[in-house]
Protein backbone atom coordinates (compact mmCIF):
# COMPACT_ATOMS: atom_id res chain seq x y z
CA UNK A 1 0.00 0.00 0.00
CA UNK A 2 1.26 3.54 -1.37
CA UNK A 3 0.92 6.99 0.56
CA UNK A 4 1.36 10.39 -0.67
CA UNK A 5 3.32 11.76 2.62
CA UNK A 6 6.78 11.19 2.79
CA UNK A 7 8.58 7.86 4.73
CA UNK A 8 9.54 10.66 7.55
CA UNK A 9 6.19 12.68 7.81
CA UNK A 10 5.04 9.30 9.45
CA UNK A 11 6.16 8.84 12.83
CA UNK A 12 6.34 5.60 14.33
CA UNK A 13 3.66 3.59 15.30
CA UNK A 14 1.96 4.64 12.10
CA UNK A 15 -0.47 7.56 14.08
CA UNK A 16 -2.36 9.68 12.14
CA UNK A 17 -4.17 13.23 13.10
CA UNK A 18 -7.34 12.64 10.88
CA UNK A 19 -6.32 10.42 8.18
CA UNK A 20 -3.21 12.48 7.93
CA UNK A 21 0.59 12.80 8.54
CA UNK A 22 0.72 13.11 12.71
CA UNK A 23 3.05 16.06 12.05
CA UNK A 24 0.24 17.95 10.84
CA UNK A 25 -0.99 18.03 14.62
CA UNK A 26 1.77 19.81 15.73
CA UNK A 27 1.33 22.48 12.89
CA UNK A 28 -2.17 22.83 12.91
CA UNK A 29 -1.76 23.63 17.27
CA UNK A 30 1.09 25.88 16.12
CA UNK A 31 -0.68 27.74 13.77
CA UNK A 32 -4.09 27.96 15.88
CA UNK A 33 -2.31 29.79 18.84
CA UNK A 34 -0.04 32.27 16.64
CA UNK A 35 -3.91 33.26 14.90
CA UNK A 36 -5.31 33.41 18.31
CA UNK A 37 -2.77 36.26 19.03
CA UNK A 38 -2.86 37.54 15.93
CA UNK A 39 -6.84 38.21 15.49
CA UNK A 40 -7.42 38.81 19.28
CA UNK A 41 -5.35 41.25 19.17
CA UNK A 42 -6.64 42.73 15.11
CA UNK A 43 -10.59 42.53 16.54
CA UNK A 44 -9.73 45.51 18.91
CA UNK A 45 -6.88 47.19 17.19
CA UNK A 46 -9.02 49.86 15.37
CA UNK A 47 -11.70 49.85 17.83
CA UNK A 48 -8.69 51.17 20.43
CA UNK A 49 -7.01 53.27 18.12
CA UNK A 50 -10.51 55.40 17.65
CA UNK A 51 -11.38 55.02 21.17
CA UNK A 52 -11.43 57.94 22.94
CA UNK A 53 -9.28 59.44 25.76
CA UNK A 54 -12.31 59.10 28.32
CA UNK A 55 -12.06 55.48 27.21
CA UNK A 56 -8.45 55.24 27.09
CA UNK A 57 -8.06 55.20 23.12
CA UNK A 58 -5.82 57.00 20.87
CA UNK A 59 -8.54 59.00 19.60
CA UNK A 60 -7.10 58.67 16.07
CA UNK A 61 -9.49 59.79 13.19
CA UNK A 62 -11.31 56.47 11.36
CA UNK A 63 -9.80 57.04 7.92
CA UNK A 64 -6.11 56.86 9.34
CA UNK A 65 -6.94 53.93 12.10
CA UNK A 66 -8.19 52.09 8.58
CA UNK A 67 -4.92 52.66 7.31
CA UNK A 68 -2.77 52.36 9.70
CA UNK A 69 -5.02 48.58 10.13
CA UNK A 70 -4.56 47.92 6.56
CA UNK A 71 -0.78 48.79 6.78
CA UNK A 72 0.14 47.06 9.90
CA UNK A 73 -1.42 44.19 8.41
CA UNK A 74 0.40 44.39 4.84
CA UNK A 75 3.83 44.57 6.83
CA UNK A 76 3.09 41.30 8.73
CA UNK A 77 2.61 39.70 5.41
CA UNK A 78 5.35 41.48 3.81
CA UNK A 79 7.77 40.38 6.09
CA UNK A 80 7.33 37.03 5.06
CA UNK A 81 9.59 37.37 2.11
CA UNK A 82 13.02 37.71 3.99
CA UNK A 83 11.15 35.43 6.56
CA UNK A 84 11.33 32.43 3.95
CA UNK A 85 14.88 33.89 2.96
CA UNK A 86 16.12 33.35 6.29
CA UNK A 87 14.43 30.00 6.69
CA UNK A 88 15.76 29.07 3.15
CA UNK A 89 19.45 30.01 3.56
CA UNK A 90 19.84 30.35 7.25
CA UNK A 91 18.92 28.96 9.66
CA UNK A 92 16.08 26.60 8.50
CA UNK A 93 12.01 26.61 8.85
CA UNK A 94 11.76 25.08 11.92
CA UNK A 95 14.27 27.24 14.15
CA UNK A 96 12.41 30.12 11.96
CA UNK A 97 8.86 29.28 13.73
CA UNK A 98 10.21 28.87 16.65
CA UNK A 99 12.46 32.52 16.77
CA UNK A 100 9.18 33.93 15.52
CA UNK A 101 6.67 32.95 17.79
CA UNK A 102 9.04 34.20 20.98
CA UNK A 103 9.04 37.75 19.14
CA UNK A 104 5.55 37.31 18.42
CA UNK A 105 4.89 36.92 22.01
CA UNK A 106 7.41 39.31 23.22
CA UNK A 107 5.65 42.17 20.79
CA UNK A 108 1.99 40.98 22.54
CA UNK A 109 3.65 41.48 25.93
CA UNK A 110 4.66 45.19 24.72
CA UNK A 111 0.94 45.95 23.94
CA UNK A 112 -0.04 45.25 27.40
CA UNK A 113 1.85 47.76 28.78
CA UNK A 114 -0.79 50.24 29.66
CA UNK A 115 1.50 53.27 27.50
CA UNK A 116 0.58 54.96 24.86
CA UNK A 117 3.82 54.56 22.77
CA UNK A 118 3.36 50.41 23.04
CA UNK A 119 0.85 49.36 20.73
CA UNK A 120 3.14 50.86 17.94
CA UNK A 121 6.71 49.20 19.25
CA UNK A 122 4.49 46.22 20.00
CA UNK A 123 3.46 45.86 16.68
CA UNK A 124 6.62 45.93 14.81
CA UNK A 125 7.68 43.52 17.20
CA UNK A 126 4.63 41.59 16.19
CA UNK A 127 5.53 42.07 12.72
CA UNK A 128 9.20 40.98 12.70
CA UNK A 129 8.11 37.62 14.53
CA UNK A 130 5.40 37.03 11.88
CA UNK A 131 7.48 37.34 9.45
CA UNK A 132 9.52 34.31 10.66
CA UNK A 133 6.54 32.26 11.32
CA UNK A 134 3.93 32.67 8.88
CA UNK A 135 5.62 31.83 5.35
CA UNK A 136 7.53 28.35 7.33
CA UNK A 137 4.62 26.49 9.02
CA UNK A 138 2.91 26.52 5.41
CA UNK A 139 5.99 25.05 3.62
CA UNK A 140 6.54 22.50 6.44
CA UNK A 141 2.82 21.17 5.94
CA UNK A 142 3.52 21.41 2.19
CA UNK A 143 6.89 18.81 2.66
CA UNK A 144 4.00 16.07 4.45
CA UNK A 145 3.25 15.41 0.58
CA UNK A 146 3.17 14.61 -2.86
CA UNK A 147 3.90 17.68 -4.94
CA UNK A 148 0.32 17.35 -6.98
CA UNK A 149 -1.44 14.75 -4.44
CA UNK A 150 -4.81 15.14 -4.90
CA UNK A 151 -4.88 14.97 -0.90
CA UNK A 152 -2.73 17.94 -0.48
CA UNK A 153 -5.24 20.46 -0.46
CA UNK A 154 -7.42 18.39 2.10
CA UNK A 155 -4.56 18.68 4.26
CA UNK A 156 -4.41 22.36 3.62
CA UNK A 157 -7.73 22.63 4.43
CA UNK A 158 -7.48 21.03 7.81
CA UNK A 159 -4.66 22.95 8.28
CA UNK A 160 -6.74 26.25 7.68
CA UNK A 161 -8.83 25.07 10.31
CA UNK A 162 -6.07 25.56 12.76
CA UNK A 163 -6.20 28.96 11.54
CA UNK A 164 -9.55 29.91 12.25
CA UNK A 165 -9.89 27.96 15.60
CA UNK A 166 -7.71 30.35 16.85
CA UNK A 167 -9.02 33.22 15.11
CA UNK A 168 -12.69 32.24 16.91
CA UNK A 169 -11.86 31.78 20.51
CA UNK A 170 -9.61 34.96 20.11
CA UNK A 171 -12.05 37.68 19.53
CA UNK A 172 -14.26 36.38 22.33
CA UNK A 173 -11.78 36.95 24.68
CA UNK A 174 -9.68 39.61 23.92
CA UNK A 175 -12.97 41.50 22.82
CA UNK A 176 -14.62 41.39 26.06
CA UNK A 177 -11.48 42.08 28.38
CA UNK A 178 -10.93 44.96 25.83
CA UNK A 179 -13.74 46.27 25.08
CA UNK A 180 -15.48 46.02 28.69
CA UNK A 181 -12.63 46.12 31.07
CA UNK A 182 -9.22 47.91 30.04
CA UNK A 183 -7.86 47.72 26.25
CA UNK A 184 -3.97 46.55 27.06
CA UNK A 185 -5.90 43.83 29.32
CA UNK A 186 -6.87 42.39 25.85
CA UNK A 187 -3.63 42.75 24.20
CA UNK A 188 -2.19 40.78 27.02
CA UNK A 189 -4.67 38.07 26.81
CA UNK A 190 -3.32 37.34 22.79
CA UNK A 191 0.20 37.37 24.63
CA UNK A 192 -0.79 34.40 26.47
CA UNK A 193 -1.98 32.82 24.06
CA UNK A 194 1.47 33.12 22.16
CA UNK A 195 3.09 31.96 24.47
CA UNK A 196 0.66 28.55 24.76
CA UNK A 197 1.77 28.33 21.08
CA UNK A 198 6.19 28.52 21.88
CA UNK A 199 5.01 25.74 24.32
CA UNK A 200 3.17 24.00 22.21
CA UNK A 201 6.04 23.59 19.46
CA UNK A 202 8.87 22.68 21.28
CA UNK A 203 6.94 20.04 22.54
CA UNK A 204 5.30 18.51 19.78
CA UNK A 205 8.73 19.20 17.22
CA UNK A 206 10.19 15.56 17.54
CA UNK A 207 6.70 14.57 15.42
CA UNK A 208 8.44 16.46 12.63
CA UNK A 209 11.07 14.09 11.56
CA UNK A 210 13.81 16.21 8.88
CA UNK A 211 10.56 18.62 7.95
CA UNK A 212 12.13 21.96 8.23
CA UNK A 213 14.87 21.11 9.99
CA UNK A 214 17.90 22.60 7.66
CA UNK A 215 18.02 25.36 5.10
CA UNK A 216 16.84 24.39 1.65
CA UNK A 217 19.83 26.28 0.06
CA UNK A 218 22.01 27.23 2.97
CA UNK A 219 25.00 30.25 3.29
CA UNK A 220 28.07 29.21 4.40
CA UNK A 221 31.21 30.63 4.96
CA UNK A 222 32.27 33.80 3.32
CA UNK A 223 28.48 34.12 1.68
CA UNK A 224 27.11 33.64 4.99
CA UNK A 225 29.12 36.60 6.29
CA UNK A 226 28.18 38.70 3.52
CA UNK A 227 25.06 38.18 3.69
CA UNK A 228 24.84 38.93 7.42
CA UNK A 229 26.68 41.92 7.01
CA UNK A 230 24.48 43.34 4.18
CA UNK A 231 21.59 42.55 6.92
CA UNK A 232 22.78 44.99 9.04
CA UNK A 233 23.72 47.68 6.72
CA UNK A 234 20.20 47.35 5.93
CA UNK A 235 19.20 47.68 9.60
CA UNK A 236 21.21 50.41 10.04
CA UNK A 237 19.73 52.31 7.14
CA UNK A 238 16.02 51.91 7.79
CA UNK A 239 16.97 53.42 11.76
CA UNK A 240 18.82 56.09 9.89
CA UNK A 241 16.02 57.23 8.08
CA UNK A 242 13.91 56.80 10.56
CA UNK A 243 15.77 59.36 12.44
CA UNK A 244 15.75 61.60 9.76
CA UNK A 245 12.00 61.51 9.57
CA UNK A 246 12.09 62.38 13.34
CA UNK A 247 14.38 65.37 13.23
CA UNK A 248 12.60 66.68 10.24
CA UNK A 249 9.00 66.51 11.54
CA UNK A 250 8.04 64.23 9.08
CA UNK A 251 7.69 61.15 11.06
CA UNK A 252 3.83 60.65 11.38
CA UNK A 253 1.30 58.36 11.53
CA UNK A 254 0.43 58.74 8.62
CA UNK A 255 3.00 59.44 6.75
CA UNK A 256 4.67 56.22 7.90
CA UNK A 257 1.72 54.60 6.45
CA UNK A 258 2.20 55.95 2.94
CA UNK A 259 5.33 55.27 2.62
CA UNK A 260 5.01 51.54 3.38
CA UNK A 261 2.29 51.39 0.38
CA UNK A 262 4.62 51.98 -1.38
CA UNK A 263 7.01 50.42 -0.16
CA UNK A 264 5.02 47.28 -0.44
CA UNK A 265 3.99 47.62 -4.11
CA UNK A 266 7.72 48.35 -5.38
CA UNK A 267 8.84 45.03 -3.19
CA UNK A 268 6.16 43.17 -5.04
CA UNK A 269 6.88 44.66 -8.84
CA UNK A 270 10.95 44.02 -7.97
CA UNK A 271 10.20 40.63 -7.01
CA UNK A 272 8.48 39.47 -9.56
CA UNK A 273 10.81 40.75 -12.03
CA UNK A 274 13.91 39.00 -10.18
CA UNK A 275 12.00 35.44 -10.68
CA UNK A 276 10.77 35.85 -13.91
CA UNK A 277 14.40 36.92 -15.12
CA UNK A 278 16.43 34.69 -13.35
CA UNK A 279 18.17 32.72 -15.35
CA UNK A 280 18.86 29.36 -12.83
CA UNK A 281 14.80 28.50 -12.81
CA UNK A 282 13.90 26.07 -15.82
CA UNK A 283 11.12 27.16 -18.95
CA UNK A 284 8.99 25.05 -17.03
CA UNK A 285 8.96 26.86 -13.41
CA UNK A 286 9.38 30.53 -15.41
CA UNK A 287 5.80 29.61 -17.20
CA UNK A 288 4.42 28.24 -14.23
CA UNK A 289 5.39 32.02 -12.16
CA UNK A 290 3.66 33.56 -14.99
CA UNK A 291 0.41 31.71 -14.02
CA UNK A 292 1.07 32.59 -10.32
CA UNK A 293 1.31 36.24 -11.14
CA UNK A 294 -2.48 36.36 -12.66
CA UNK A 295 -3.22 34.35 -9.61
CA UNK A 296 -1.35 36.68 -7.34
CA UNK A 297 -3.27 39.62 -8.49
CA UNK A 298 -6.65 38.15 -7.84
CA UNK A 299 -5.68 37.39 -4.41
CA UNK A 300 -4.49 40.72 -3.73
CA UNK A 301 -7.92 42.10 -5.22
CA UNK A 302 -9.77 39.36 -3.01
CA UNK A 303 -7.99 40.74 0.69
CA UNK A 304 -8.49 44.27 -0.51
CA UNK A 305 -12.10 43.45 0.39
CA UNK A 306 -11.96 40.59 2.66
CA UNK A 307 -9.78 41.99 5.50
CA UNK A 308 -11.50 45.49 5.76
CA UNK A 309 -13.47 43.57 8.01
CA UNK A 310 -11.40 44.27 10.90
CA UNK A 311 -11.25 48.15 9.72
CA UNK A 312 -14.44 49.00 8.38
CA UNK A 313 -16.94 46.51 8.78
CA UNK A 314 -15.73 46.58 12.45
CA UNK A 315 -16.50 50.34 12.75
CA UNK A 316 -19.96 49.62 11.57
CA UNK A 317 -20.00 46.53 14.09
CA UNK A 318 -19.51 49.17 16.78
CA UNK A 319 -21.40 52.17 15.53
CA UNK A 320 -24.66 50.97 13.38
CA UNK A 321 -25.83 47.82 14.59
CA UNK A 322 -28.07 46.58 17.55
CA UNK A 323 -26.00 44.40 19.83
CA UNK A 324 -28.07 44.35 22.63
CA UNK A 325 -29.20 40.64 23.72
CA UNK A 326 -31.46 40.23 26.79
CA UNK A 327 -29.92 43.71 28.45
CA UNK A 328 -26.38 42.89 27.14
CA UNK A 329 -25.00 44.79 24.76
CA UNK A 330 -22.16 42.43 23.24
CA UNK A 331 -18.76 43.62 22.42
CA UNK A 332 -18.73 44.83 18.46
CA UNK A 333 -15.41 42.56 18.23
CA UNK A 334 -17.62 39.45 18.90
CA UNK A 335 -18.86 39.57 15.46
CA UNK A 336 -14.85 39.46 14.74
CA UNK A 337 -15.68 35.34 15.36
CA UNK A 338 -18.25 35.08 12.86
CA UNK A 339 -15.96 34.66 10.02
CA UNK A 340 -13.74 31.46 11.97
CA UNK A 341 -16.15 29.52 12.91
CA UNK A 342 -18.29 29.44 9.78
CA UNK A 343 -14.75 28.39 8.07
CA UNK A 344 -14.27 25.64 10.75
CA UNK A 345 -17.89 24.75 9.59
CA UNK A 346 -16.91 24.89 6.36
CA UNK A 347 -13.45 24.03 5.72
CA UNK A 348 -14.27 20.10 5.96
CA UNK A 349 -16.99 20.93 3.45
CA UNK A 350 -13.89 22.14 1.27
CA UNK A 351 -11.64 19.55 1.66
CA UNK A 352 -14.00 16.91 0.72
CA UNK A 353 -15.54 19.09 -2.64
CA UNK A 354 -11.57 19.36 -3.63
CA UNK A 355 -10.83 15.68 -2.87
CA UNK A 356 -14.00 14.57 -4.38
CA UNK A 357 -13.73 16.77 -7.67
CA UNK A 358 -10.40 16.56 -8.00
CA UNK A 359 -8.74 17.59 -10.95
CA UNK A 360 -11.82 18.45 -12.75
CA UNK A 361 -12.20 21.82 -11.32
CA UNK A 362 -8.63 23.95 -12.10
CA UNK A 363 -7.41 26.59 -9.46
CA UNK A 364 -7.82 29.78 -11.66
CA UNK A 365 -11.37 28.77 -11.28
CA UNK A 366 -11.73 28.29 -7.90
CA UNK A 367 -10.32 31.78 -7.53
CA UNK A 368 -12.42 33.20 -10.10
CA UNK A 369 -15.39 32.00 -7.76
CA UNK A 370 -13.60 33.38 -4.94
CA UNK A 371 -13.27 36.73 -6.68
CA UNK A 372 -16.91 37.19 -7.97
CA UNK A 373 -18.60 35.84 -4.23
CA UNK A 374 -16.22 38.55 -2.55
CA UNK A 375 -17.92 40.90 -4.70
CA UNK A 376 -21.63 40.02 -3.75
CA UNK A 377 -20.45 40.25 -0.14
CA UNK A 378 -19.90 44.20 -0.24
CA UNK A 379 -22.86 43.92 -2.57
CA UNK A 380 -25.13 43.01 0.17
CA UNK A 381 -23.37 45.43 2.78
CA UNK A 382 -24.03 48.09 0.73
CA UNK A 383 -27.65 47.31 1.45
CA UNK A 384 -26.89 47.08 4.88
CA UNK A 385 -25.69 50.39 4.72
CA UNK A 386 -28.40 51.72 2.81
CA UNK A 387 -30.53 50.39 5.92
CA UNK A 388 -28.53 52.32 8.80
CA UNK A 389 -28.88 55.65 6.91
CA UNK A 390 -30.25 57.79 9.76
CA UNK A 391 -29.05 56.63 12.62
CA UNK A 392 -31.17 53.74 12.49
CA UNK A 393 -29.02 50.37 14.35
CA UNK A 394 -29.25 47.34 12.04
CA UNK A 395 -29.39 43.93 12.87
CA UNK A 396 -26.47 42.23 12.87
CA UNK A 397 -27.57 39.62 11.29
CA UNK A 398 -26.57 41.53 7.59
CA UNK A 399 -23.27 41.05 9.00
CA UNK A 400 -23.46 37.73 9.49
CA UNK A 401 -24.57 36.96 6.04
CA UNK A 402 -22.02 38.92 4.49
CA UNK A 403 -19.28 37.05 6.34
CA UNK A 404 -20.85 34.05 5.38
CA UNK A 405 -20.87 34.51 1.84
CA UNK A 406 -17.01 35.77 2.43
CA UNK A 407 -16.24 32.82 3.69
CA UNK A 408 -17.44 30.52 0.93
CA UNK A 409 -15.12 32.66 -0.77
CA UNK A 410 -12.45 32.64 1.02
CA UNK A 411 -12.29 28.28 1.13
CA UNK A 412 -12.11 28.65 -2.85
CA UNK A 413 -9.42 31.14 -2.97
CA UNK A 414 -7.15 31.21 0.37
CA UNK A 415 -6.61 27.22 1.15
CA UNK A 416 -6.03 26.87 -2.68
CA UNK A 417 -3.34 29.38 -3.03
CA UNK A 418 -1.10 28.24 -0.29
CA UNK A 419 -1.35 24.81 -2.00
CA UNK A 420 -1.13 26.16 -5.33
CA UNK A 421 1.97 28.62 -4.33
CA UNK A 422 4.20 25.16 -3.17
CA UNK A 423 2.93 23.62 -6.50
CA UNK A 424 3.78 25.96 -8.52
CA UNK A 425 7.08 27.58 -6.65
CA UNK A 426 10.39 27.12 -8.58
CA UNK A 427 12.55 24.81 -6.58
CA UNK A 428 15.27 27.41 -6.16
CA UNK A 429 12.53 29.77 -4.25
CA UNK A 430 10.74 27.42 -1.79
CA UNK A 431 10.06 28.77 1.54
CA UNK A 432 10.31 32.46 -0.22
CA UNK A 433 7.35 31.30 -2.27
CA UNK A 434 5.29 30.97 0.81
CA UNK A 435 6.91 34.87 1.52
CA UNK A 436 5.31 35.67 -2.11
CA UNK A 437 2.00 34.23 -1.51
CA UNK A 438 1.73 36.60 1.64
CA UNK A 439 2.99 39.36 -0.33
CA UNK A 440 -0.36 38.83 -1.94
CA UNK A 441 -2.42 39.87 0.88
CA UNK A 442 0.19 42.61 2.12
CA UNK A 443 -0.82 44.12 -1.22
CA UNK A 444 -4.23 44.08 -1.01
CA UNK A 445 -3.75 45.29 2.62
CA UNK A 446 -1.59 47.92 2.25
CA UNK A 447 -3.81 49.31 -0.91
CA UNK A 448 -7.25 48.52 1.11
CA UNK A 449 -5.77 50.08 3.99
CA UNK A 450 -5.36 53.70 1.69
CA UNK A 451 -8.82 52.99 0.18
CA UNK A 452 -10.47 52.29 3.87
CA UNK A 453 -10.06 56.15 3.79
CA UNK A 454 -12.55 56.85 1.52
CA UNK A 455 -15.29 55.11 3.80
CA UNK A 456 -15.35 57.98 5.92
CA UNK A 457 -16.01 60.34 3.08
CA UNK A 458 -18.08 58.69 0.69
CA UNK A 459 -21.10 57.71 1.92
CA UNK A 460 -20.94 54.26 2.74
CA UNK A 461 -24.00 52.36 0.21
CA UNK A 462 -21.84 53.94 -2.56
CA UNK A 463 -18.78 52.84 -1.25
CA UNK A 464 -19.72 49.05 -0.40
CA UNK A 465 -21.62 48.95 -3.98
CA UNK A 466 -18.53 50.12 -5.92
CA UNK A 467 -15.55 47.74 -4.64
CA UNK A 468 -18.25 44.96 -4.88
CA UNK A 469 -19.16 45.16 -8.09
CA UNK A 470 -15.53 45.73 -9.15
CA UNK A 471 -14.75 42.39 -7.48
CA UNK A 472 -17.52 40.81 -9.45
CA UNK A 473 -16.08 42.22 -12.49
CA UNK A 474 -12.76 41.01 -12.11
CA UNK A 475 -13.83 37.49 -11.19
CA UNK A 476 -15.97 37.27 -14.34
CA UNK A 477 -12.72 38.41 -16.37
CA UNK A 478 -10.88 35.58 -14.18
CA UNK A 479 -13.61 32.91 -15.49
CA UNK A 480 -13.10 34.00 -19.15
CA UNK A 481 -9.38 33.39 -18.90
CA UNK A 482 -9.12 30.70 -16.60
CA UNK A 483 -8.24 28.05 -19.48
CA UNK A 484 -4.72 29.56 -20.30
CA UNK A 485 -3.89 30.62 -16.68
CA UNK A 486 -4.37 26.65 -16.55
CA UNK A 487 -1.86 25.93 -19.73
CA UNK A 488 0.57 28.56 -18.56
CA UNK A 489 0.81 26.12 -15.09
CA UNK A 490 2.45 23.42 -17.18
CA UNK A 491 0.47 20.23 -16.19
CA UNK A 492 0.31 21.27 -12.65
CA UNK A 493 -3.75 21.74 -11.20
């Protein structure tokens, strides 16, 4: 009898975690605690930064909180790319998720520091750990298999439940210790739960047999110096200008924000350009990246939409809709959990559809469907909208449907992509793959994040009714050229 994982991904004894490698387990734990911190702390970010001082917020305007959301949460995904770099040439995944989640923690601990100044240091912190973490975990679950096993996305699928475990407890506890009781009180509740995660992983690591364990493509000797050095010229240069930003009264909120837009797009656009020219990747894996860039753009276009729901849709959460159950009015950041536990619903739902249609239905598709149900989400909250105009609180229940219909986008497009990007990655790139596949949503982050702004001054039907229907749009035009996205991937589904 055959199997699609690996002689190692199967630790002795022949245990399974659901009909899959056992190693899994220790991933999907991993990855369920790191989300916990990471969207208990996201489901009262904005609401804290718009707070006011009588409620110990920032008091920041709503169109800068939105981008300073949407830009925090680009860099965390941006940082994946010299995350997988490091992983790939340095020091291996494995150490890489480990190094991460301690900064990850450390960065929650920051936030609970009842200071203004700490929710910003805590975040980069929280950023530089992610970016250690987030691209490695994927690649490691992507070495428990077959390169085009049919069961490979079912695994990512199960794995994606990890995900959204944590990112469904996490809002119901930070959200009510934030929101009701003191704000850094929350923030220090995700640092637990990071923590729980570090403690999780060195304990369950010897179920990971060689996955992760050494560089794919490792530095040594006078390379490895250089490239260390070049890391901290680097270092040194961003703190440099930094410093001039300071001294010249230019270093703002939001300035800061703009320039990592654009810092984010150029990353992207540079790249791209250094895979698709490089001249060590075969015809094969060049025509293959070509695919993954019209793939890469409709997931960019798909978390433009998808993650203002910790920006804007939260804001509405908070301000438009009638929360009060029985005398209790709920925290707004409950709703925050909607979106998990209908995937946790759903994901199973997903990993049987792909296992059970198998081939038959091509990726570019299943993003294409992604793309257009996106749409009709913002579609329907631009009804929503239309009902709150004049004060009037909503039920919450339109939020609930438009997560839901988010969410059966989401299994077509997100769970697919991380399988797609190890399919499809060029040998030479692993682990930085994973990086690129992040950069995805740090690009639609980064550019939702600047068009978040124009919520607060366009009146919100219109606003909700125009991204939507662009969404729809582009899905559509996905649909229409899904058949030679599918040639340009060179055999590969």
């Amino acid at each position: 009898m055959t199997s699609d994982a690996p002689v190692e991904a199967r630790p002795p004894g022949g245990k399974t975690f659901f009909g899959h490698p056992r190693a899994l387990s220790t991933l999907f734990l991993t990855e369920m605690w790191e989300r916990f911190s990471f969207y208990g702390m996201r489901a009262i970010l904005v609401l804290y930064l718009t707070a006011s001082v009588a409620d110990d917020g920032l008091a920041i305007r709503e169109s800068t909180a939105n981008a300073v959301y949407g830009t925090y949460n680009a860099m965390v995904y941006l940082m994946a790319l010299p995350g997988g770099w490091v992983a790939d040439r340095l020091i291996g995944a494995r150490r890489s998720v480990l190094w991460g989640g301690v900064v990850i923690a450390a960065g929650h601990y920051v936030m609970a520091i009842p200071a203004r100044w700490t929710v910003f240091a805590g975040m980069a912190l929280i950023v530089l750990g992610t970016g250690l973490l987030k691209p490695n975990i994927p690649t490691m679950v992507g070495d428990l298999y077959d390169r085009d096993s049919p069961r490979r996305d079912a695994g990512f699928s199960i794995f994606y439940m990890g995900i959204n475990l944590g990112a469904f407890i996490a809002p119901l506890v930070t959200g009510f210790l934030g929101e009701k009781i003191n704000w850094h009180l929350g923030f220090g509740a995700a640092a637990i739960g990071m923590t729980f995660g570090v403690l999780q992983y060195v304990r369950g690591r010897r179920n990971l047999g060689e996955a992760g364990a050494q560089p794919v493509d490792p530095l040594l000797g006078a390379d490895r110096r250089r490239a260390l050095t070049r890391i901290g010229l680097v270092t040194l240069a961003v703190l440099v200008l930094l410093a001039v930003l300071a001294l010249a009264g230019l270093f703002t909120v939001n300035s800061v924000v703009n320039l990592l837009t654009i810092v984010t797009v150029l990353v992207t656009i540079g790249y791209f350009a250094r895979i698709l020219t490089d001249q060590e990747i075969s015809g094969t894996e060049r025509s293959r990246m070509k695919a993954y860039l019209w793939l890469f753009v409709f997931a960019a276009a798909f978390w433009l939409i998808y993650d203002q729901a910790g920006s804007v849709l939260n804001i509405f959460a908070a301000d438009k809709t009638d929360r009060d159950v029985l005398g209790f009015t709920f925290p707004a950041s409950w709703l925050q959990s909607v979106n998990p536990i209908l995937i946790i619903i759903g994901a199973p739902l997903a990993a049987w559809l792909w296992l059970r249609l198998g081939h038959r239905v091509s990726t570019p598709v299943k993003f294409a469907v992604g793309l257009v149900l996106n749409g009709l989400s913002f579609v329907l909250m631009a009804a929503a909208a239309q009902a709150a105009v004049g004060a009037d609180l909503v039920s919450p229940w339109w939020l609930v449907a438009v997560y839901a219909i988010q969410v059966a986008g989401e299994l077509s497009l997100s769970p697919v992509g991380l399988s797609a990007t190890t399919k499809l990655a060029p040998v030479k790139y692993a682990s930085q793959m994973l990086g690129l596949w992040f950069l995805a949503t740090a690009v639609g982050d980064a550019i939702g994040g600047q068009v978040a702004r124009l919520a607060e001054s366009w009146p919100e039907p219109t606003y909700f009714l125009t991204f939507g229907l662009a969404s729809v749009a582009l899905g559509l035009g996905a649909l229409m050229f899904a058949r030679q996205i599918r040639q340009l991937m060179a055999g590969i589904h």
